[in-house]
N, C-alpha and C. Protein backbone atom coordinates (compact mmCIF):
# COMPACT_ATOMS: atom_id res chain seq x y z
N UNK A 1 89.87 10.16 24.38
CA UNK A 1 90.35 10.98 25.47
C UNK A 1 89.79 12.39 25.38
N UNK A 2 90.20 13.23 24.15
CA UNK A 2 89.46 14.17 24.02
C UNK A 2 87.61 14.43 24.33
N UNK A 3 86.96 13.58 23.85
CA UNK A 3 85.98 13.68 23.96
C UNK A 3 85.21 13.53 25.23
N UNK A 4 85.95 13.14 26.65
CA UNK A 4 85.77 13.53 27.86
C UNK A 4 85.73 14.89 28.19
N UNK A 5 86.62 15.36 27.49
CA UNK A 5 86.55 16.66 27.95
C UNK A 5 85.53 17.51 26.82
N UNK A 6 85.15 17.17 25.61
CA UNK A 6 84.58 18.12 25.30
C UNK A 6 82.96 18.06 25.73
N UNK A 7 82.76 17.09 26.72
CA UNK A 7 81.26 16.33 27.16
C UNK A 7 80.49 17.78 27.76
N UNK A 8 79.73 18.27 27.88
CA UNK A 8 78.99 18.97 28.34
C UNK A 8 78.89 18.35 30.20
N UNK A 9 79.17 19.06 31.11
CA UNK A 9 78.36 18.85 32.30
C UNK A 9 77.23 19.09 32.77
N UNK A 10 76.73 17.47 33.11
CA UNK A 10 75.31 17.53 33.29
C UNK A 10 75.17 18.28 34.95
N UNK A 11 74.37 19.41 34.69
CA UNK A 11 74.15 20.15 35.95
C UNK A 11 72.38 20.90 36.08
N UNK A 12 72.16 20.89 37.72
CA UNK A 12 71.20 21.59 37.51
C UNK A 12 71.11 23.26 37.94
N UNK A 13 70.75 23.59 37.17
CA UNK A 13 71.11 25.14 37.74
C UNK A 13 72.02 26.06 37.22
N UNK A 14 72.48 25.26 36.53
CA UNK A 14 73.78 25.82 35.82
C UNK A 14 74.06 27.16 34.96
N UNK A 15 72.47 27.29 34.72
CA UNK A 15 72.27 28.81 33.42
C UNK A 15 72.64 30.19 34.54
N UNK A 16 71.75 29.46 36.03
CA UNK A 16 71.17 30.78 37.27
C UNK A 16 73.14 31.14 37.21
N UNK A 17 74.13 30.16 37.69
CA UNK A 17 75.36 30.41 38.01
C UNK A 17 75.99 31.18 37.10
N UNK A 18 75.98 30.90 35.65
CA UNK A 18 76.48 31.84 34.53
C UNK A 18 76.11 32.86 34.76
N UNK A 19 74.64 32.92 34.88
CA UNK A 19 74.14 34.34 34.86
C UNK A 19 75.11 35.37 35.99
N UNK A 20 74.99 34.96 37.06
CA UNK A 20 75.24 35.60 38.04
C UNK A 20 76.81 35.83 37.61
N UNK A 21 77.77 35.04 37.41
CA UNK A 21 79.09 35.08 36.87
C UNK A 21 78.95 36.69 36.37
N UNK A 22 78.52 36.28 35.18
CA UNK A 22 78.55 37.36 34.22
C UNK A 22 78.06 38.67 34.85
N UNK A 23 76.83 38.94 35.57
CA UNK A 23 76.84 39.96 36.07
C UNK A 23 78.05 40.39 37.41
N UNK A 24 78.55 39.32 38.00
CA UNK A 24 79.61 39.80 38.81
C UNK A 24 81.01 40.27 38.15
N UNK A 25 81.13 39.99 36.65
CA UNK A 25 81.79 40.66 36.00
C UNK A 25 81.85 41.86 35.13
N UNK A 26 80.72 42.42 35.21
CA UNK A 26 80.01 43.30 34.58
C UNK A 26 80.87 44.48 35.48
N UNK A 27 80.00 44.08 37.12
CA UNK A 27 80.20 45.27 37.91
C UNK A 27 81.75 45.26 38.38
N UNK A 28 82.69 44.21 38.25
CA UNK A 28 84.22 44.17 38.34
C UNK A 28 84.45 45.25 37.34
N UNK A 29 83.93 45.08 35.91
CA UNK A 29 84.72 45.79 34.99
C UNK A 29 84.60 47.27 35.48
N UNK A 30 82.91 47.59 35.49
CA UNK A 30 82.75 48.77 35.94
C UNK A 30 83.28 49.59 37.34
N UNK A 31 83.77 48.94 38.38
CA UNK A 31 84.05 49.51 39.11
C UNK A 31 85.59 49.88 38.91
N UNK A 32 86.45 48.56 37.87
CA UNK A 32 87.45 48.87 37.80
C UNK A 32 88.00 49.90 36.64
N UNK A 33 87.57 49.83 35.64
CA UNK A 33 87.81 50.27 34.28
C UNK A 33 87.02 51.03 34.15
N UNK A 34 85.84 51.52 33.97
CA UNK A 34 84.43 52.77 33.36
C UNK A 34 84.40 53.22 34.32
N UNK A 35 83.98 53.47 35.92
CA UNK A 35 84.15 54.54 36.07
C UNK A 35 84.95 55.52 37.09
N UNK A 36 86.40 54.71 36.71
CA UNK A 36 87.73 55.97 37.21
C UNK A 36 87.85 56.23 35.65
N UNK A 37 87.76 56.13 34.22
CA UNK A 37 87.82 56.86 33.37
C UNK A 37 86.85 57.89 32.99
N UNK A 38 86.09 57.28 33.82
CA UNK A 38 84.63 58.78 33.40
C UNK A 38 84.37 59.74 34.72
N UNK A 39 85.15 59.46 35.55
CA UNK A 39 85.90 60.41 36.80
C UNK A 39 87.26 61.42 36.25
N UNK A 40 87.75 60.58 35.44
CA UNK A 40 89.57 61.16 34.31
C UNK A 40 88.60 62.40 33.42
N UNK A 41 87.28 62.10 33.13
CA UNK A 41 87.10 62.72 32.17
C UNK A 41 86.68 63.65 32.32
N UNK A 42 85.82 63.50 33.45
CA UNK A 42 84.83 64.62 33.73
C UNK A 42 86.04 65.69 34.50
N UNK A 43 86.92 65.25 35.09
CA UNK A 43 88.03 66.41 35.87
C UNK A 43 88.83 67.19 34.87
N UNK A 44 89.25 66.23 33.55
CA UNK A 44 90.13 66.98 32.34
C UNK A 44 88.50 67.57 31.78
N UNK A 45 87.48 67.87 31.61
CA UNK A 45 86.71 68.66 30.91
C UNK A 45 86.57 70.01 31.81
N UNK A 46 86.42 69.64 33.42
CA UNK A 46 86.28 70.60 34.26
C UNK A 46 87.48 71.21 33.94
N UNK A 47 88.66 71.15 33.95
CA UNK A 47 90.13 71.91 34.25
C UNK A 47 90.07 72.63 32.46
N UNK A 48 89.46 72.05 31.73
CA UNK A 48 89.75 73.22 30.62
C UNK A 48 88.58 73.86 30.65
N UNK A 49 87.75 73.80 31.22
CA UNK A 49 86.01 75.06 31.29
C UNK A 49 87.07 76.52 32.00
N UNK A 50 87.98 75.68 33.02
CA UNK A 50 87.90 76.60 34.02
C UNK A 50 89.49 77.12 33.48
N UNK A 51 90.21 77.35 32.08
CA UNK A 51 91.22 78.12 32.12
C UNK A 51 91.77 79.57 32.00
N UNK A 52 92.18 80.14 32.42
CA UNK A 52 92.19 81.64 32.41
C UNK A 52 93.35 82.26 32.24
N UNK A 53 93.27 83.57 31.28
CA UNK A 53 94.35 84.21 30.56
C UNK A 53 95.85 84.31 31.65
N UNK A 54 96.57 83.98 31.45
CA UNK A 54 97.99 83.81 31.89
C UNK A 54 98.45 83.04 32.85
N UNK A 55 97.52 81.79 33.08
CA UNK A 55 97.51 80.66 33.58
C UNK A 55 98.95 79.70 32.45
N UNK A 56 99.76 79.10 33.48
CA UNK A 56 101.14 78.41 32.83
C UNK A 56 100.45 77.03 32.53
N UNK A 57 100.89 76.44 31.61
CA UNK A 57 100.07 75.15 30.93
C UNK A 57 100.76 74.37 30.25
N UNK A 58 100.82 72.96 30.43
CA UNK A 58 101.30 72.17 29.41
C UNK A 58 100.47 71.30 28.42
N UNK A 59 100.91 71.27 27.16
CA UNK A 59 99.85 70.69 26.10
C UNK A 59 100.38 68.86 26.53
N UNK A 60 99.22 68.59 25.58
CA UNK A 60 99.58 66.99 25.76
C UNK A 60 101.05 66.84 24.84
N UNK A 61 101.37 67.21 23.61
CA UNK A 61 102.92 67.32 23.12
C UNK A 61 103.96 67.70 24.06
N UNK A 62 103.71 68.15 25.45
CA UNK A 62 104.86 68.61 25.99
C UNK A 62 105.12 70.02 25.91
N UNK A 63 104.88 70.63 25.40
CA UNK A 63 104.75 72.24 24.90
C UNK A 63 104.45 73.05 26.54
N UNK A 64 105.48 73.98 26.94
CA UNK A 64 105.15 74.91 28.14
C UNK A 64 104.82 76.22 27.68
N UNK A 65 103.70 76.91 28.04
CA UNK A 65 103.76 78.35 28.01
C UNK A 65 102.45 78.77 28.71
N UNK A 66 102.11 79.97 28.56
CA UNK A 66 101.10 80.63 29.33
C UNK A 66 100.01 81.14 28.39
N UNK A 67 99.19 81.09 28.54
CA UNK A 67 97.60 81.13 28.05
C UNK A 67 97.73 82.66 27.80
N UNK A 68 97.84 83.15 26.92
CA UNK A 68 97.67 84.48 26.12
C UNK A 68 96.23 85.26 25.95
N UNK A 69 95.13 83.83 25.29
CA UNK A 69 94.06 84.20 24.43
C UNK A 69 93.34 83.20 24.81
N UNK A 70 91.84 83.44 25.32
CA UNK A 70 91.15 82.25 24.83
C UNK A 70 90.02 82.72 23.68
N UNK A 71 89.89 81.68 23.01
CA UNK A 71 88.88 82.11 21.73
C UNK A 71 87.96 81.08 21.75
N UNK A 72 86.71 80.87 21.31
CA UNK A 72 85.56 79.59 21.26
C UNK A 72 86.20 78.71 20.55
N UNK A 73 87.21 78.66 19.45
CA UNK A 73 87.77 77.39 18.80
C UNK A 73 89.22 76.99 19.59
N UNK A 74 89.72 77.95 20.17
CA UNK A 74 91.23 76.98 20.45
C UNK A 74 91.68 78.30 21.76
N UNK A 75 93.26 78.36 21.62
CA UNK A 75 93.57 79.03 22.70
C UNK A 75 95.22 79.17 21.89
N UNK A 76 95.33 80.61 22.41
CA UNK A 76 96.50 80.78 21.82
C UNK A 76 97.46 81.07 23.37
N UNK A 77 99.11 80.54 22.90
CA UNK A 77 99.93 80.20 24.32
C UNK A 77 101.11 80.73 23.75
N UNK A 78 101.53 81.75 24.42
CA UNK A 78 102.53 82.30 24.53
C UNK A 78 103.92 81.32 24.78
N UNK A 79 104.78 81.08 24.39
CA UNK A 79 105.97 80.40 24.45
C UNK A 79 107.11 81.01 23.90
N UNK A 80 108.25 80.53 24.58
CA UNK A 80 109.63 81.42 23.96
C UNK A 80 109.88 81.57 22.68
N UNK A 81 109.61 80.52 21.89
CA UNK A 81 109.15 81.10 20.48
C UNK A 81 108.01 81.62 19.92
N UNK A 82 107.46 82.38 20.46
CA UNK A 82 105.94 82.82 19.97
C UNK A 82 104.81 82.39 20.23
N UNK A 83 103.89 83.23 19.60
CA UNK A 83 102.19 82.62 20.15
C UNK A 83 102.14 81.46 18.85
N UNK A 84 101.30 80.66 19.73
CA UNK A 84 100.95 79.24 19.19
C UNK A 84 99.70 78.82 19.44
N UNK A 85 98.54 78.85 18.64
CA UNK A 85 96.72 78.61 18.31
C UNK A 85 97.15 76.85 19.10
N UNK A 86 96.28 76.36 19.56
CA UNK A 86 96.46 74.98 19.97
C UNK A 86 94.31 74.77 20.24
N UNK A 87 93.91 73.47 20.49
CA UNK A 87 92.57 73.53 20.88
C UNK A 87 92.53 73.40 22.27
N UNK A 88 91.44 74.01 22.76
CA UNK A 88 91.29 73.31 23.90
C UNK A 88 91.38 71.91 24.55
N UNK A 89 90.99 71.18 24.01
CA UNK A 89 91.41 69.21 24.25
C UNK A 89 93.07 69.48 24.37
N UNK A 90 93.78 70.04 23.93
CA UNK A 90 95.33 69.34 23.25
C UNK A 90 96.00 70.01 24.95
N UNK A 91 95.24 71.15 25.84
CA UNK A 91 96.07 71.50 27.53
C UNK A 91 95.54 70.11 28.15
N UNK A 92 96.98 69.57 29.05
CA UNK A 92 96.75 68.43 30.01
C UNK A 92 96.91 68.83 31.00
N UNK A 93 97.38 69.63 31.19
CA UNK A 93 97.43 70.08 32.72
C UNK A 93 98.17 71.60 33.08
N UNK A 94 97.79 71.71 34.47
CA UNK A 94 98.30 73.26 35.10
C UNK A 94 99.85 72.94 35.42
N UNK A 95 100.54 73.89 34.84
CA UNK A 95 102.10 74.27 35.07
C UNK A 95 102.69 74.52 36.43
N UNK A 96 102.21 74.10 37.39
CA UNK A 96 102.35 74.58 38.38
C UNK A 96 103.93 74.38 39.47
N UNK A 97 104.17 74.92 39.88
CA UNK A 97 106.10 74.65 41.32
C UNK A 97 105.83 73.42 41.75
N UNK A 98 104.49 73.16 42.38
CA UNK A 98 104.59 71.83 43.18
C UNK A 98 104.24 70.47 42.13
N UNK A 99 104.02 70.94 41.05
CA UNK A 99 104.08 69.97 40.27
C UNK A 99 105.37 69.88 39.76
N UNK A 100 106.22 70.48 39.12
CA UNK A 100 107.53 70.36 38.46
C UNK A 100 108.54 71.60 39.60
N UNK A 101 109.04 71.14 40.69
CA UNK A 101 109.36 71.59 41.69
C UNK A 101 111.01 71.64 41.25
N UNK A 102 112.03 71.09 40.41
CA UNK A 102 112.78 70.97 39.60
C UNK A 102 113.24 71.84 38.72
N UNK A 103 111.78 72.72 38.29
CA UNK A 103 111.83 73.89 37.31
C UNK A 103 111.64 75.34 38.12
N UNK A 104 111.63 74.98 39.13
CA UNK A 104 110.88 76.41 39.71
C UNK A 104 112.15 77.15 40.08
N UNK A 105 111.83 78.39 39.51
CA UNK A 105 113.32 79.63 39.94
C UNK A 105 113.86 79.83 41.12
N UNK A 106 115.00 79.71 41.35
CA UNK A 106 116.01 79.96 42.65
C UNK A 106 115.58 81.66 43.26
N UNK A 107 115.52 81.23 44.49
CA UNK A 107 114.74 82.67 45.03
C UNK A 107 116.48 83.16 45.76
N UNK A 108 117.50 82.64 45.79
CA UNK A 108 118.46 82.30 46.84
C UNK A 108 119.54 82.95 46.26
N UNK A 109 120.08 84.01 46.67
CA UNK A 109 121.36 84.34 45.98
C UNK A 109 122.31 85.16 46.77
């Protein structure tokens, strides 16, 4: 019984169809997976070229504060407990109202 199934099918043409398989999976992967991550990447490299002194920021730990210092090795961030050296890689993003709209100060009194 087994050995029906492990029979090879006799086909002609059969290498051209793999082939093509495989390259139609090639460009699946790539359109799906490689390159919206090398679109992720190139925007998180642009957004830390472009950060500037007292710009509000969150690290990838979660950490809020405002950009104090920038130096060629890291960046130092002002926070309620003090300045804190961090690298450039470790900011994920801009602190911004319309992003955390939840945190933003009551103008209303």
């Amino acid at each position: 019984m087994i050995t029906i199934f492990l029979q090879a099918p006799a086909g002609d043409g059969g290498g051209m169809t793999m082939m093509l398989m495989m390259a139609l999976m090639f460009v699946g992967f790539y359109f799906l997976m490689i390159r919206p991550q090398m679109r992720k990447q190139k925007q998180e490299k642009n957004f830390q070229a472009e950060l500037k002194i007292g710009q509000r920021v969150v690290t990838t730990s979660g950490m809020h504060g405002r950009i104090a210092q920038i130096m060629e090795d890291g960046i130092v961030i002002e926070t309620l407990s003090g300045k804190l050296k961090f690298e450039k890689s470790a900011i994920s993003r801009d602190y911004t109202q319309g992003r955390f709209p939840a945190n933003a100060p009551d103008d209303k009194k």
